[in-house]
Protein backbone atom coordinates (compact mmCIF):
# COMPACT_ATOMS: atom_id res chain seq x y z
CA UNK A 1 2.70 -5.96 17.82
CA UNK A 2 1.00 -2.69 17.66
CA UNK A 3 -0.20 -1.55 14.28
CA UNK A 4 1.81 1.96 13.08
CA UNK A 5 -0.84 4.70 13.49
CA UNK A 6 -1.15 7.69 13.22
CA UNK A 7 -0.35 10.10 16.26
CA UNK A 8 -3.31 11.72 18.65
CA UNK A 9 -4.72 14.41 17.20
CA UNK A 10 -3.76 16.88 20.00
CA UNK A 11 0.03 16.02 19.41
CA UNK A 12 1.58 18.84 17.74
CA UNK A 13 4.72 18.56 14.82
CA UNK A 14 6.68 21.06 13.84
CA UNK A 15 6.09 23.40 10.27
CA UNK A 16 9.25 21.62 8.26
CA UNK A 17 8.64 21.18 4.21
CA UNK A 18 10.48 17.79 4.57
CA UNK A 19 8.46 14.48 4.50
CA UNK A 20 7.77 13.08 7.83
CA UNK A 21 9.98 10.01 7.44
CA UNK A 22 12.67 12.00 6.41
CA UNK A 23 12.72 14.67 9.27
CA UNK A 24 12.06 11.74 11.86
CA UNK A 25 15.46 10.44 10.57
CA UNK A 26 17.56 13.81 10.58
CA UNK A 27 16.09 14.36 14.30
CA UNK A 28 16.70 10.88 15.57
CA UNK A 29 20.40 10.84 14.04
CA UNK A 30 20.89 13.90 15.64
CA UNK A 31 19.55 13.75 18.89
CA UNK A 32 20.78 10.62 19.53
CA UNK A 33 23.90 11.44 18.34
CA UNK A 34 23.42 14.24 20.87
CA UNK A 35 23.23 12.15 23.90
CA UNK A 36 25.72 9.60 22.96
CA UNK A 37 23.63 7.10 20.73
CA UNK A 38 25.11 5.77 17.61
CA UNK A 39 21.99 3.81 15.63
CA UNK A 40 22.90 0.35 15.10
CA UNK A 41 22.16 -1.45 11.49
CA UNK A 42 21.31 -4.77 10.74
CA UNK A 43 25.15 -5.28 9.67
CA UNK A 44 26.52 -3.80 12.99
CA UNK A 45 24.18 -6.80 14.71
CA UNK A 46 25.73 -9.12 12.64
CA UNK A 47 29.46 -8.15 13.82
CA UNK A 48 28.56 -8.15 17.01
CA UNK A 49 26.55 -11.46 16.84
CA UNK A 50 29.73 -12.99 15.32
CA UNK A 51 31.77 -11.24 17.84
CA UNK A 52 30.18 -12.92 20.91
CA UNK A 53 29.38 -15.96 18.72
CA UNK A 54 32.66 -16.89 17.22
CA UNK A 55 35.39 -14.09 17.79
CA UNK A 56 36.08 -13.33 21.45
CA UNK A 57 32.96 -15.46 23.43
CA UNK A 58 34.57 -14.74 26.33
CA UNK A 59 35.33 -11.09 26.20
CA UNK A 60 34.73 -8.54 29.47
CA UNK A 61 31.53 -8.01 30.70
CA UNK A 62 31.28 -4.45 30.15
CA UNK A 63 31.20 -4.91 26.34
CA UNK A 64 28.31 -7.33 26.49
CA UNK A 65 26.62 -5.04 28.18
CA UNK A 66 27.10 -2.29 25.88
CA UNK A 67 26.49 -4.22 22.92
CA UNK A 68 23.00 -5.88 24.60
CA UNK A 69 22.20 -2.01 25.04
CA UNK A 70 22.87 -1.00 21.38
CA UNK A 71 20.56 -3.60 20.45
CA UNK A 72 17.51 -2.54 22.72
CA UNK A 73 18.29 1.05 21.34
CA UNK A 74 18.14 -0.23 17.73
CA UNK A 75 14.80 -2.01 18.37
CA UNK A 76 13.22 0.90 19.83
CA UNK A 77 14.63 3.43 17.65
CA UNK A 78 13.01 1.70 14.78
CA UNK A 79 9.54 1.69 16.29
CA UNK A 80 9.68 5.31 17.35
CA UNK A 81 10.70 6.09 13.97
CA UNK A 82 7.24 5.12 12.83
CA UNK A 83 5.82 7.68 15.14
CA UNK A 84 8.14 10.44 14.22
CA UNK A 85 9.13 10.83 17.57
CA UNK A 86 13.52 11.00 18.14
CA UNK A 87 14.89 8.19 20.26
CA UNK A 88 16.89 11.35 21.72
CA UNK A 89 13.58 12.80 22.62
CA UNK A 90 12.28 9.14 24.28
CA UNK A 91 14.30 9.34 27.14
CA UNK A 92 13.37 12.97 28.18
CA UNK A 93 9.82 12.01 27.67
CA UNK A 94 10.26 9.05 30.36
CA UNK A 95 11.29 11.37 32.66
CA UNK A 96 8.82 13.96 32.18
CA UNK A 97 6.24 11.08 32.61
CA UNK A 98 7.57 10.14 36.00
CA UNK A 99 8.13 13.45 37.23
CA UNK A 100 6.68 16.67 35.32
CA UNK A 101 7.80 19.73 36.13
CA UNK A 102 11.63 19.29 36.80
CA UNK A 103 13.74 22.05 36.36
CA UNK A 104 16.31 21.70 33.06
CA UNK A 105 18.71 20.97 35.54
CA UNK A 106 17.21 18.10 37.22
CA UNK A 107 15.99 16.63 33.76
CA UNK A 108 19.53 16.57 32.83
CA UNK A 109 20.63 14.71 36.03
CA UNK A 110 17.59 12.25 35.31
CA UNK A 111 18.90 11.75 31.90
CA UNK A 112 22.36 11.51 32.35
CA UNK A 113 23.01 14.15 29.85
CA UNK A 114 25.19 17.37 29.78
CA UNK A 115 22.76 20.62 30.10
CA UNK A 116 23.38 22.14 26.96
CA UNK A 117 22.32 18.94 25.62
CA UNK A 118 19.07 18.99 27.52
CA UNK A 119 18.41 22.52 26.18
CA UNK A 120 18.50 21.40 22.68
CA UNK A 121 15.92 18.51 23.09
CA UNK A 122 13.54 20.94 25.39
CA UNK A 123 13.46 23.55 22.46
CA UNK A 124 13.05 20.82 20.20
CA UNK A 125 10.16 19.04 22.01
CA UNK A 126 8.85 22.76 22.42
CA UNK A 127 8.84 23.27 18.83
CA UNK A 128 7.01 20.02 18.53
CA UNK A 129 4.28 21.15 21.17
CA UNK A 130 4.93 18.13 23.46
CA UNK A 131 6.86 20.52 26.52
CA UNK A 132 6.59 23.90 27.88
CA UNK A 133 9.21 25.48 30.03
CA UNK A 134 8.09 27.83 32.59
CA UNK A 135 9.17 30.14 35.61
CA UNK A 136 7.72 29.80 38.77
CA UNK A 137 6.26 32.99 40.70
CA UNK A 138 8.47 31.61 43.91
CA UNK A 139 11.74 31.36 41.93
CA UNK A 140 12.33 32.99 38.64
CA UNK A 141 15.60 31.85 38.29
CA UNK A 142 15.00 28.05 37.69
CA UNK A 143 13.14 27.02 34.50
CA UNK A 144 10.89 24.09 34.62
CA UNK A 145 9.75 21.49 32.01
CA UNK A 146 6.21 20.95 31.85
CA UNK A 147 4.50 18.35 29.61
CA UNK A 148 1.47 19.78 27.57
CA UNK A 149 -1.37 17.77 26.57
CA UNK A 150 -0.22 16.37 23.75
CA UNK A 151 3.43 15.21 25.52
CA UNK A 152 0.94 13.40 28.14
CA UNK A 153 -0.75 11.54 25.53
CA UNK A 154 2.50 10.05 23.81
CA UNK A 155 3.15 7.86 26.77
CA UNK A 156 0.17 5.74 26.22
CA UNK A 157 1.67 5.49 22.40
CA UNK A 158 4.85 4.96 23.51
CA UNK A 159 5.54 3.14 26.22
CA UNK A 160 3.31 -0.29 24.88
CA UNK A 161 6.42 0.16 22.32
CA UNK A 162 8.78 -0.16 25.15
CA UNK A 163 7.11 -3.03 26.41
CA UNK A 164 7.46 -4.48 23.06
CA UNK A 165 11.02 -4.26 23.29
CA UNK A 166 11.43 -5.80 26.48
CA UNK A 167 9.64 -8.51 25.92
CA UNK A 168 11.38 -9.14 22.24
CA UNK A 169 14.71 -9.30 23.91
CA UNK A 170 13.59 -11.55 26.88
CA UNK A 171 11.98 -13.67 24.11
CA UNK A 172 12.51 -17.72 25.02
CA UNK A 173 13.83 -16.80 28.55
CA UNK A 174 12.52 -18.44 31.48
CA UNK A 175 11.15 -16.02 34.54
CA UNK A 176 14.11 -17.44 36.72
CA UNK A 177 16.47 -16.45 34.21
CA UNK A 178 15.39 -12.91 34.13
CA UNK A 179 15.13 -12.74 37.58
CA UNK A 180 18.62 -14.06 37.88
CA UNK A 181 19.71 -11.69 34.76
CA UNK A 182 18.37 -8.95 36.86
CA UNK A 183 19.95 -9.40 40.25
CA UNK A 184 23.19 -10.25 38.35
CA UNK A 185 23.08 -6.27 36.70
CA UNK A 186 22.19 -4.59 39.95
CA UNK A 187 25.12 -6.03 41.31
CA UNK A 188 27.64 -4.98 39.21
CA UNK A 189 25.53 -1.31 39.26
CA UNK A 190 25.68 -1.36 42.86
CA UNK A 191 29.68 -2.36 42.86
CA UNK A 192 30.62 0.18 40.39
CA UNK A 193 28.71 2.96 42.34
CA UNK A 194 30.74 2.00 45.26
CA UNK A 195 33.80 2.03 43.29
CA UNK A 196 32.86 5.25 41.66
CA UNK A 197 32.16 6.73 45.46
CA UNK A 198 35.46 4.62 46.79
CA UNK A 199 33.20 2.86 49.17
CA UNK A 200 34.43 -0.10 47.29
């Protein structure tokens, strides 16, 4: 497990009198909040531990996945707290790491977020030093979301975190069963996008 540390030098925070650990929390509550993310406690695993355990075993899929979700989020969230980096701010990262430059629009597509939402995070991040939105000379009208430096250099802090997480929650699973866990949730992605498209 990878040692809390300190961030790279080049990555930029923002000029608050608050304590680190106290404005990571306000910003993660907030921006997760933001996006639809509710942190989940150790006593919220416990309920739904019990739930699946003892209470309804057999209850629709849809809530197992929701509640397997919640539980990555938690793990993550925790370990990005260290960093003082929002789990709000995580998934905009991500998508800036695959594919820099996308207009506000497009990150919010990416994301799955409404745009005002996306706006809020991008000024945030910009405050932080880790984006930069710019025009381009071709077409002034869209703004674009550039990583800086120091939003290029998170990824190699962040994502071994991911990785972490992943391999946590696929912790005394065999490579079949992933495999089969896997083909088992692109299925039901794949039928619900037909449904949602009435291809179904």
């Amino acid at each position: 497990m990878p040692k809390p540390t300190s961030l790279p030098a080049t990555v930029a925070t923002d000029s608050s009198t608050e304590t680190l650990p106290t404005r990571a929390a306000k910003d993660a509550s907030a921006a997760g909040a933001s996006a639809g993310i509710q942190p989940v406690g150790d006593r919220s695993t416990e309920v739904i531990l019990r739930h699946w355990r003892e209470a309804v075993p057999n209850d629709r899929f849809a809530h197992l996945v929701k509640d397997a979700t919640r539980s990555f989020q938690r793990s993550l969230q925790m370990r990005l707290a260290r960093f003082d980096v929002p789990f709000g701010h995580w998934t905009f990262l991500r998508a800036l790491w695959e594919r820099d430059g996308l207009t506000q629009k497009q990150l919010s597509d990416e994301v799955g977020v409404m745009e005002p939402t996306t706006l809020m995070a991008v000024r945030a991040m910009e405050a932080r030093g880790w984006v930069q939105r710019r025009q381009r000379a071709e077409n002034r009208k869209n703004v674009h979301v550039y990583l800086t430096d120091a939003g290029r250099a998170l990824k190699d802090v962040l994502v071994p975190l991911a990785e972490e997480v992943n391999a946590t929650g696929a912790k005394g699973l065999t490579t079949d069963e992933i495999a089969i866990a896997r083909r088992v949730l692109l299925a039901m992605i794949t039928n619900l996008a037909e449904d949602a498209t009435g291809r179904a």
